[in-house]
Protein backbone atom coordinates (compact mmCIF):
# COMPACT_ATOMS: atom_id res chain seq x y z
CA UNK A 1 0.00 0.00 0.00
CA UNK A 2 1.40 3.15 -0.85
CA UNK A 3 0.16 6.67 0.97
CA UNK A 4 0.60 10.37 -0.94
CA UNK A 5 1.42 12.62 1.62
CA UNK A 6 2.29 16.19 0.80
CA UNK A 7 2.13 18.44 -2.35
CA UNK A 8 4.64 21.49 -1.83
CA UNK A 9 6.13 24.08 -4.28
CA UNK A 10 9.77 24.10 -3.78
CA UNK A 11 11.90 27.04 -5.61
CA UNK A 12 14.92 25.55 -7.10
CA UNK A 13 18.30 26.71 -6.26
CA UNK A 14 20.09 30.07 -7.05
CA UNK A 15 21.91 28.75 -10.65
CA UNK A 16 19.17 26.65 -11.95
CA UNK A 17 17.77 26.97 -15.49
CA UNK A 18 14.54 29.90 -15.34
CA UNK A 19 14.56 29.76 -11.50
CA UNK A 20 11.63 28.06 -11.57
CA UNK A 21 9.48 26.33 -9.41
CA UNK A 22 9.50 22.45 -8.55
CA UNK A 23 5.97 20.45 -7.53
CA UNK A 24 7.49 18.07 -4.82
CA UNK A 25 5.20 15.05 -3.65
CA UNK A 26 6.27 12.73 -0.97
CA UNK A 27 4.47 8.95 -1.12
CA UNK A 28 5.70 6.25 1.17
CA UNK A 29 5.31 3.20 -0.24
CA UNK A 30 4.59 -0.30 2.51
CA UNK A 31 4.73 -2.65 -0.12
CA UNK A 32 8.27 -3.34 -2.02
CA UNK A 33 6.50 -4.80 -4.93
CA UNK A 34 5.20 -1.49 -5.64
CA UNK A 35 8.89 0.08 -5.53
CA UNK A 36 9.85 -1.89 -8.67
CA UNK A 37 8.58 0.86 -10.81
CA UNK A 38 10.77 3.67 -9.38
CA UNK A 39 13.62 1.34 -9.96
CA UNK A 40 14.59 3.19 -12.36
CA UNK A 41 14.12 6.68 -11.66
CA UNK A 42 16.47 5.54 -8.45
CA UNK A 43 19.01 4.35 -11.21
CA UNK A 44 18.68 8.34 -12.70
CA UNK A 45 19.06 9.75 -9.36
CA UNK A 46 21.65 7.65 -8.72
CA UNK A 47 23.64 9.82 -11.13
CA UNK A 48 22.21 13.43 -9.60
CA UNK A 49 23.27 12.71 -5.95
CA UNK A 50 26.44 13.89 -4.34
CA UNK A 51 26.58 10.73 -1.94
CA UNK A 52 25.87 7.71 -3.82
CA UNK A 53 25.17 4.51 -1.61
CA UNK A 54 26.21 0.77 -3.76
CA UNK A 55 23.83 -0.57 -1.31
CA UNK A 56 20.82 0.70 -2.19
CA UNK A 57 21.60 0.95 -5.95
CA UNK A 58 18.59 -0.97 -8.04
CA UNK A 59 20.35 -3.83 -8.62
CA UNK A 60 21.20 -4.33 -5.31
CA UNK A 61 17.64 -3.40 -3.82
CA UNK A 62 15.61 -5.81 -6.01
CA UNK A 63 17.04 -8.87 -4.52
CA UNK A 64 17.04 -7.19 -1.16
CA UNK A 65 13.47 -6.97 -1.00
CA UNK A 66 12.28 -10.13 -2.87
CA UNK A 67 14.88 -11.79 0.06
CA UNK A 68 14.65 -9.63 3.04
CA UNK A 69 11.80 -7.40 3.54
CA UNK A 70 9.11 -10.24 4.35
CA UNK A 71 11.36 -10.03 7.96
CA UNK A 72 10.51 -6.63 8.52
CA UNK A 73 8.23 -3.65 8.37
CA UNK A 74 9.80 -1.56 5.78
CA UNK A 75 8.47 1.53 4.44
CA UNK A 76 10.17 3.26 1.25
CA UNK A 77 9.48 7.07 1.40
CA UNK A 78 9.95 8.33 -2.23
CA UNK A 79 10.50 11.56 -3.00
CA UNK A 80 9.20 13.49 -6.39
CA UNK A 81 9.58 16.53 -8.19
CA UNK A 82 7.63 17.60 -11.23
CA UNK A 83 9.41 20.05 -14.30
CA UNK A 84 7.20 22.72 -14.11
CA UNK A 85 7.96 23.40 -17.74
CA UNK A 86 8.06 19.95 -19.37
CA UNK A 87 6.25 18.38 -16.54
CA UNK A 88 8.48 15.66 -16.24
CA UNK A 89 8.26 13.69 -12.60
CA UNK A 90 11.70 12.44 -11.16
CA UNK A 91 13.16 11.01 -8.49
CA UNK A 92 14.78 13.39 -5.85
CA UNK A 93 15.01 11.27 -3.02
CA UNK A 94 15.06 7.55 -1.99
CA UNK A 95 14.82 6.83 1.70
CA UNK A 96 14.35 3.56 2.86
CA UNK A 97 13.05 2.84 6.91
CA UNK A 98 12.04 0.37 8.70
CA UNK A 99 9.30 0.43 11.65
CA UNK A 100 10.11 -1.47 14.69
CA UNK A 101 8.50 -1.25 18.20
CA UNK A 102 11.68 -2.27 19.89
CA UNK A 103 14.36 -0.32 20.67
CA UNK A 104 17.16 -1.74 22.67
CA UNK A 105 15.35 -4.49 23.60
CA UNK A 106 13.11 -2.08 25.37
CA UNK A 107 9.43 -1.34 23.90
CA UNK A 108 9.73 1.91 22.13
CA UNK A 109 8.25 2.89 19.12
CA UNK A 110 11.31 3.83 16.00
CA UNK A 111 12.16 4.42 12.36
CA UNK A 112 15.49 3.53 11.41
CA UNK A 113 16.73 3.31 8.33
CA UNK A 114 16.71 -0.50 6.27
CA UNK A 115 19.82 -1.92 7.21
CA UNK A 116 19.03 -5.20 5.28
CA UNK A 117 21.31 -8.08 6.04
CA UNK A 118 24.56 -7.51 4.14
CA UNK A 119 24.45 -4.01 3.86
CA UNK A 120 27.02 -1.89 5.03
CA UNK A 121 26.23 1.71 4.46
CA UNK A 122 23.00 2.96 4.65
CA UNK A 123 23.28 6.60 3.45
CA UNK A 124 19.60 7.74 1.63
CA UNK A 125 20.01 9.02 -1.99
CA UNK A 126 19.13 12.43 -2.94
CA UNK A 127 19.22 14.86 -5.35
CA UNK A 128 22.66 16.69 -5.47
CA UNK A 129 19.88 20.47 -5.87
CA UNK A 130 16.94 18.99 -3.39
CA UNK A 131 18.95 17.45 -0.48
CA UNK A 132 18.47 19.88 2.00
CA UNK A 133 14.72 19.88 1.68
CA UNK A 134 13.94 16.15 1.10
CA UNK A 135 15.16 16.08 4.39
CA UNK A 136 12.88 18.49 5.55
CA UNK A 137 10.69 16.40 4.21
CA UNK A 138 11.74 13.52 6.41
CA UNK A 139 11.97 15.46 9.67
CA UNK A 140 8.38 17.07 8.87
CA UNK A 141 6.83 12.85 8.26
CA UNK A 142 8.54 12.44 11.29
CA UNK A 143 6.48 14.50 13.52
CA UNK A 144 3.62 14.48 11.90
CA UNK A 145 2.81 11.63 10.12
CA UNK A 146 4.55 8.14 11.93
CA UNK A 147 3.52 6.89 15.37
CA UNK A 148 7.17 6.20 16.84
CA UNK A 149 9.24 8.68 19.25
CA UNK A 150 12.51 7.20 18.06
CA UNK A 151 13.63 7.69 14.35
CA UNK A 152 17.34 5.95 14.57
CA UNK A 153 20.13 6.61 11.71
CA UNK A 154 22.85 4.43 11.24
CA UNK A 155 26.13 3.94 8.72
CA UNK A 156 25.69 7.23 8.15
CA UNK A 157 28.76 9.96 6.21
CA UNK A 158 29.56 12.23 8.81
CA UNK A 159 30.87 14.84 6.09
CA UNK A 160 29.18 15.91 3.00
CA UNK A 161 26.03 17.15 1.32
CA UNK A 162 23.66 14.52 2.97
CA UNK A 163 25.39 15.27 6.39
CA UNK A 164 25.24 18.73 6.20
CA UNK A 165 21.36 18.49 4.70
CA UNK A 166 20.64 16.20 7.41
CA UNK A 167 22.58 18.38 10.16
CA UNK A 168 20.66 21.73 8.82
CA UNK A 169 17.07 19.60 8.61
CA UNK A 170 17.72 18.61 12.42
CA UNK A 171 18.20 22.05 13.37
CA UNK A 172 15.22 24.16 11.70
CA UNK A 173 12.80 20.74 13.33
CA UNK A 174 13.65 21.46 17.04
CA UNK A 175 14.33 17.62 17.24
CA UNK A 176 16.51 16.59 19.87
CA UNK A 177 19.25 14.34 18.75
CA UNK A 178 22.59 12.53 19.98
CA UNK A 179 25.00 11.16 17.92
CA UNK A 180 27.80 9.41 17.81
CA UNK A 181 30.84 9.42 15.41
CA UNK A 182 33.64 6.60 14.64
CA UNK A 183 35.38 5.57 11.55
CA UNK A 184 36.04 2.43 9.65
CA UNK A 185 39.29 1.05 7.84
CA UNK A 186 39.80 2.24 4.08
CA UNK A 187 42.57 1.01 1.68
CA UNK A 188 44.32 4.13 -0.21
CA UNK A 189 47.21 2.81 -2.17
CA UNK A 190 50.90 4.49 -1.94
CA UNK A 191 52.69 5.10 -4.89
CA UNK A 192 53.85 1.12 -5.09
CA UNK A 193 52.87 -2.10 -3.30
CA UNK A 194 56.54 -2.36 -2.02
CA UNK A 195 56.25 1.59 -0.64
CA UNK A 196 52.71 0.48 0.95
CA UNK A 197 54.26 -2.73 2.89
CA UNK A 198 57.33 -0.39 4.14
CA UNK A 199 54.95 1.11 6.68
CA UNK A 200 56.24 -0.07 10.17
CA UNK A 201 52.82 -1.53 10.61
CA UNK A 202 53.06 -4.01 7.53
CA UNK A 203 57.03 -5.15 8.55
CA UNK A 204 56.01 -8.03 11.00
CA UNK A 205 53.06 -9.21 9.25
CA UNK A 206 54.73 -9.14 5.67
CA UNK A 207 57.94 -11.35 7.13
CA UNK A 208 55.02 -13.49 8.81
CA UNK A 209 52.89 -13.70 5.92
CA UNK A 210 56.18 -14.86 3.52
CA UNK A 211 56.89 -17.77 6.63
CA UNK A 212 53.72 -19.49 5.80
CA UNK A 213 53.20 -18.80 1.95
CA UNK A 214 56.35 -20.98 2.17
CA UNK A 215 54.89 -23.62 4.80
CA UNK A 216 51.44 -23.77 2.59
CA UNK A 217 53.22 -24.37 -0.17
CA UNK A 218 54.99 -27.07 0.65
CA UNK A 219 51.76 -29.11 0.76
CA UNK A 220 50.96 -28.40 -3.05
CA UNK A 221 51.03 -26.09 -5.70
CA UNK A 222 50.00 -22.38 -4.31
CA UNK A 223 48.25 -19.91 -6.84
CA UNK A 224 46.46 -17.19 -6.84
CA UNK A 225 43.40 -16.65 -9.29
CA UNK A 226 40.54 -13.81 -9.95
CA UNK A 227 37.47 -14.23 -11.73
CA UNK A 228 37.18 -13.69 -15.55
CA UNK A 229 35.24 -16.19 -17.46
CA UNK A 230 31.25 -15.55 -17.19
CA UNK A 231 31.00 -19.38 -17.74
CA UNK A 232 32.37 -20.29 -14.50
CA UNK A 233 30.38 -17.82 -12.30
CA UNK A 234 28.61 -19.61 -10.94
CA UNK A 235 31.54 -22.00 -10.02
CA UNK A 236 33.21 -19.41 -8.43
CA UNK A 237 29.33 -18.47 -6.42
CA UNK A 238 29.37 -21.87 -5.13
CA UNK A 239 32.88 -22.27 -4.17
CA UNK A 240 32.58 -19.32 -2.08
CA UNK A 241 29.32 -20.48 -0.88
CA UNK A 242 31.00 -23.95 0.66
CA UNK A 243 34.16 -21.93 1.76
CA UNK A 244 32.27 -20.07 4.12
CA UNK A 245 29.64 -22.60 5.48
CA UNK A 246 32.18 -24.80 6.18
CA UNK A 247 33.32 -23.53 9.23
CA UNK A 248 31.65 -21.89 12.47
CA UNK A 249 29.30 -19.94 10.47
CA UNK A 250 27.96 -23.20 9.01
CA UNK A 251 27.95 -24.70 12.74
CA UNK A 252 26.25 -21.41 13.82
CA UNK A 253 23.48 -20.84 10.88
CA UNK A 254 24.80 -17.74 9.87
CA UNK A 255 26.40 -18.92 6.74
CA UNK A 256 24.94 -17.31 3.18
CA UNK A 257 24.28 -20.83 2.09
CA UNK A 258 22.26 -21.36 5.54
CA UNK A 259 19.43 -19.86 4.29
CA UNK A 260 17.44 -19.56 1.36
CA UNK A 261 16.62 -16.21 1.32
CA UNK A 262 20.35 -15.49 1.66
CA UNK A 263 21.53 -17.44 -0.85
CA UNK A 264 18.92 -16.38 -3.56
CA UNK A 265 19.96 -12.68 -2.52
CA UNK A 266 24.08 -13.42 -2.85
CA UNK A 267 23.85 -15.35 -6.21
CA UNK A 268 21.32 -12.82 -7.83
CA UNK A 269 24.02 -9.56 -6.59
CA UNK A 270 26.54 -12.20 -7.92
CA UNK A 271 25.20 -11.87 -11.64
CA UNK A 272 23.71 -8.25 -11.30
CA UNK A 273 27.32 -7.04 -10.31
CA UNK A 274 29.05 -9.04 -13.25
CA UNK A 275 26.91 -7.56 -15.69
CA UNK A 276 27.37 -4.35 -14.86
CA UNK A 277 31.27 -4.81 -14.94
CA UNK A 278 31.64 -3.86 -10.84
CA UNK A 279 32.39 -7.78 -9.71
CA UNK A 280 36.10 -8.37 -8.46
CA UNK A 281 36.45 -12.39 -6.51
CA UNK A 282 40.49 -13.15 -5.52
CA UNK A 283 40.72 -16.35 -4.79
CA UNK A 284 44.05 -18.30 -3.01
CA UNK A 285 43.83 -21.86 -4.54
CA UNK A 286 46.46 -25.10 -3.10
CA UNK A 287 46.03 -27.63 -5.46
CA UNK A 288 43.47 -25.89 -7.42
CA UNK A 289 41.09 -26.01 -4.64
CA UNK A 290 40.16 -22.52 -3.19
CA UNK A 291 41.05 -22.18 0.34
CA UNK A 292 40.28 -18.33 0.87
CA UNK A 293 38.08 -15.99 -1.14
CA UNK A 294 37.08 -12.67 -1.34
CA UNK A 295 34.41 -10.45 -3.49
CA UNK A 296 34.78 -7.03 -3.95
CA UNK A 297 31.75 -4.71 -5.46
CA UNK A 298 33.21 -1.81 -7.41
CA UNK A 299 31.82 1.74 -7.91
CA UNK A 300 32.17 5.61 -7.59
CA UNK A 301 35.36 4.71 -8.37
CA UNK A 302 36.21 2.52 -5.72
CA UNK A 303 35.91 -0.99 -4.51
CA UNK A 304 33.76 -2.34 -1.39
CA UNK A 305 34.49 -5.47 0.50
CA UNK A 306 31.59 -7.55 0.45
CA UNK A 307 32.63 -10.66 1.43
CA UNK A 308 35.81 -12.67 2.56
CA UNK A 309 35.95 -16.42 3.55
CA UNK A 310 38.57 -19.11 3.97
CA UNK A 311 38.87 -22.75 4.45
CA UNK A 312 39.27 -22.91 8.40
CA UNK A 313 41.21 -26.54 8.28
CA UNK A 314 44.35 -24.15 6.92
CA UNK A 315 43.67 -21.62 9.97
CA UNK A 316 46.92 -21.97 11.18
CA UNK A 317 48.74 -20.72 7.83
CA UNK A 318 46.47 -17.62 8.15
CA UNK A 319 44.87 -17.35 4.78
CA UNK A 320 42.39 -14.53 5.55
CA UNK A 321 45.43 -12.55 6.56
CA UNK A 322 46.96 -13.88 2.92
CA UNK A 323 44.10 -12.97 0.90
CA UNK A 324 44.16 -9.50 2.34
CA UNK A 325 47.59 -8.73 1.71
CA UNK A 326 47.25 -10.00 -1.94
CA UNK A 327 44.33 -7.59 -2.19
CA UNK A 328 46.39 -4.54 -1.35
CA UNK A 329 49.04 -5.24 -3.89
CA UNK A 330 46.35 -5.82 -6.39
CA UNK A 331 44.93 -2.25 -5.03
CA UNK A 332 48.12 -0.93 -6.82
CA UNK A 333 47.67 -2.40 -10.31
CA UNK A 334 43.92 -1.83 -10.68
CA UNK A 335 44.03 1.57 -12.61
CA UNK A 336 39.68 1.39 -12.48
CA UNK A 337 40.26 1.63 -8.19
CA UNK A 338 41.27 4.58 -6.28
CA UNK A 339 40.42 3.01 -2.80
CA UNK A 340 39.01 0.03 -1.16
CA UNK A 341 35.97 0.15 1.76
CA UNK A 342 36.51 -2.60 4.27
CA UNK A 343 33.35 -2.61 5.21
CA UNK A 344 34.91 -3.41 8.63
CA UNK A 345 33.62 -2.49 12.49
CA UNK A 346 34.85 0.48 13.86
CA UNK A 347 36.94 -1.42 16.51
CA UNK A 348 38.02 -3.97 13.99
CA UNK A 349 41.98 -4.43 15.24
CA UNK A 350 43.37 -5.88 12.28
CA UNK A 351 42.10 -3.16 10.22
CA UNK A 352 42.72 -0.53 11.77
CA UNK A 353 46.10 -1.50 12.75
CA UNK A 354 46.92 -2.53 9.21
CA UNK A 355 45.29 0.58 7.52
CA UNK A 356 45.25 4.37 8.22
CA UNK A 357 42.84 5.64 6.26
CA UNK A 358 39.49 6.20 7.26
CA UNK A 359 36.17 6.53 6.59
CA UNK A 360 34.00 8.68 9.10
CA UNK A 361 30.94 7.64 9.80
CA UNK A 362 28.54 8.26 12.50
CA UNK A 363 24.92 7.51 14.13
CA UNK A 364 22.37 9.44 15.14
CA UNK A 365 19.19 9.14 17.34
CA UNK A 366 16.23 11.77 16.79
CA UNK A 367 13.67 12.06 19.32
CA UNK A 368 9.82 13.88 19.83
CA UNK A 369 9.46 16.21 22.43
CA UNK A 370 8.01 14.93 25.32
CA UNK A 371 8.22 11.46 24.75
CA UNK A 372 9.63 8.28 26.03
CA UNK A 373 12.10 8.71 22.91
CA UNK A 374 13.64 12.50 24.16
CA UNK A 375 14.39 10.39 27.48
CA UNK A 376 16.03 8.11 25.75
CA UNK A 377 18.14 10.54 24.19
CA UNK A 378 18.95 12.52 27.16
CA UNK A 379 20.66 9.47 28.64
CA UNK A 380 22.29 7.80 26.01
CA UNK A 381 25.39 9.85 25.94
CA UNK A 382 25.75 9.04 29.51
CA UNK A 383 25.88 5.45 28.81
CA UNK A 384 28.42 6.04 26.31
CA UNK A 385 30.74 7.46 28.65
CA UNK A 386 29.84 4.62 31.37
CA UNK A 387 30.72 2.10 28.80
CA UNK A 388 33.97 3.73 27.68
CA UNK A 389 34.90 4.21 31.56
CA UNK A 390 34.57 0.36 31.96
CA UNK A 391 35.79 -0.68 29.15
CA UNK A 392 39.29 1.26 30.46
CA UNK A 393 39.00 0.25 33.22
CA UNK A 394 39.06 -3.66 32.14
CA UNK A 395 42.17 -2.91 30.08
CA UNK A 396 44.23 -2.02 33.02
């Protein structure tokens, strides 16, 4: 079911063609079979937006919600805007929630925005000229229009034109808010693989890392490979596939190939990606068995790190750590890749001890006045701090 929700005449932007004036309409859609024909207007706004999101590109949104959205009360609020001189209707913003009446594992109405499994930012997509006001928009639904005293953002930029929309849209609202900000590992290459591994950081685990190649290879022939015939895809899908259910995420049900719903959803961003020319898989093969794999989603001219698995009967030669060493040296002789995402937690050690640069991200959690939710608020930065005291304190 789908619900239209405002009409409003929105001036467009000191520069633009005529200074005319845009007819903006806001629908929320409950239904994600009734997305599929905004599809692609998302795919042209994709190209108008200042902070493009992989994750909730078309291709990778179709699968999400034939797979994931039966889980989950998701909402898709669309927002339109009609050429008041050819009176054509596009896409200005794409802004995908979720309703949940838990929050913390305590009963409080929220929004938050779809994190569906396997997605790893979750930045909404809009229009490079109509940012600031689609999240108006948002903010204005929020009071208004949703029963919930929590709307909760996370994997959110903490720089750039949705930031500073979203930081501007929070202010004119009166909302309370609290957020809080922490970065994730990013792969920039040096000028050279060789300069890259001279860091002081690398030294140890390069010498380590060229101990067991040796010991590995002594039990067959070692080889790497990456993925280029379109007739062995889906090979390469179901290698990965048994790679990673063979271990504890098999034993715990977490695996991709534990579920249907996941599986359907890898296989079908498996093919989407390939055809679009934005699939990288590095594979470390003994014998010419795969033992460690890794997939890699490119574009905005970088890569993202999707997935990574290895054989866990060849733990101790450390081919995880293997695989991502190769992946930085290929870093250096893809010319089509300026920089890879991890995709990695915040306080994810290796990372971060392995690579300095960052990407800042941050959450945020908006309240309504007077509610259950603006108590919420009020505390939570006091339970930061209490966490961060104790988790010193257990350190020492």
């Amino acid at each position: 079911m789908s619900m239209s929700l405002t009409t409003r005449i929105t001036p467009l932007y000191e520069g633009d063609l005529k200074h005319a004036t845009y007819r903006l309409s806001t629908i929320v859609i409950e239904n994600g079979e009734e997305l599929r024909p905004y599809l692609v207007m998302l795919d042209d706004l994709m190209e108008e937006t200042s902070d493009p999101n992989l994750y909730y590109e078309s291709w990778m949104v179709r699968p999400a919600i034939k797979s994931f959205t039966y889980e989950t009360n998701t909402l898709f609020m669309l927002i339109l805007a009609t050429d008041p001189v050819t009176e054509r209707r596009f896409l200005c913003g794409f802004i995908p929630l979720t309703l949940n009446n838990r929050y913390r594992g305590l009963p409080i109405r929220n929004i938050t925005l779809w994190h569906y499994p396997h997605c790893f930012l979750a930045t909404p997509i809009l229009h490079r000229d109509f940012a600031e006001r689609c999240m108006d928009e948002l903010m204005n639904w929020f009071k208004n229009s949703v029963k919930a005293s929590l709307m909760v953002f996370n994997l959110l930029p903490s720089q750039g034109l949705f930031y500073n929309s979203l930081s501007g849209a929070l202010t004119k609202s009166g909302l309370s808010y609290t957020e809080t900000k922490y970065n994730r590992a990013v792969i920039e290459p040096a000028k050279s693989a060789d300069e890259y591994f001279a860091q002081r950081a690398w030294k140890k685990v390069v010498s380590e890392d060229k101990r067991r190649r040796r010991n590995l290879s002594a039990l067959g022939e070692l080889e790497w490979d990456t993925f280029k015939d379109e007739g062995k895809l889906e090979t390469w899908i179901d290698e990965f596939l048994e790679i990673e259910g063979s271990g504890w995420k098999g034993e715990s049900k977490t695996a991709l190939r534990s579920s249907e719903a996941n599986r359907t959803f890898f296989r079908e961003i498996m093919w989407e990606s390939y055809q679009r020319s934005r699939l990288r898989i590095l594979s470390l093969r003994l014998n010419r068995k795969p033992i460690a794999m890794i997939v890699i989603f490119l574009g905005y001219g970088g890569g993202h790190l999707f997935k990574m698995a290895f054989d866990e009967s060849y733990r101790k030669y450390a081919p995880g750590v293997m695989l991502n060493l190769e992946m930085t040296r290929m870093l250096h002789e893809w010319d089509d890749v300026n920089w890879i995402d991890t995709c990695a937690a915040y306080d994810n050690g290796f990372a971060n001890r392995l690579w300095s640069t960052r990407k800042p991200l941050c959450n945020l959690v908006i309240a309504k006045p007077f509610t259950v939710g603006a108590l919420v608020v009020k505390i939570l930065p006091r339970l930061s701090k209490l966490r961060k005291r104790l988790a010193t304190l257990r350190k020492r």
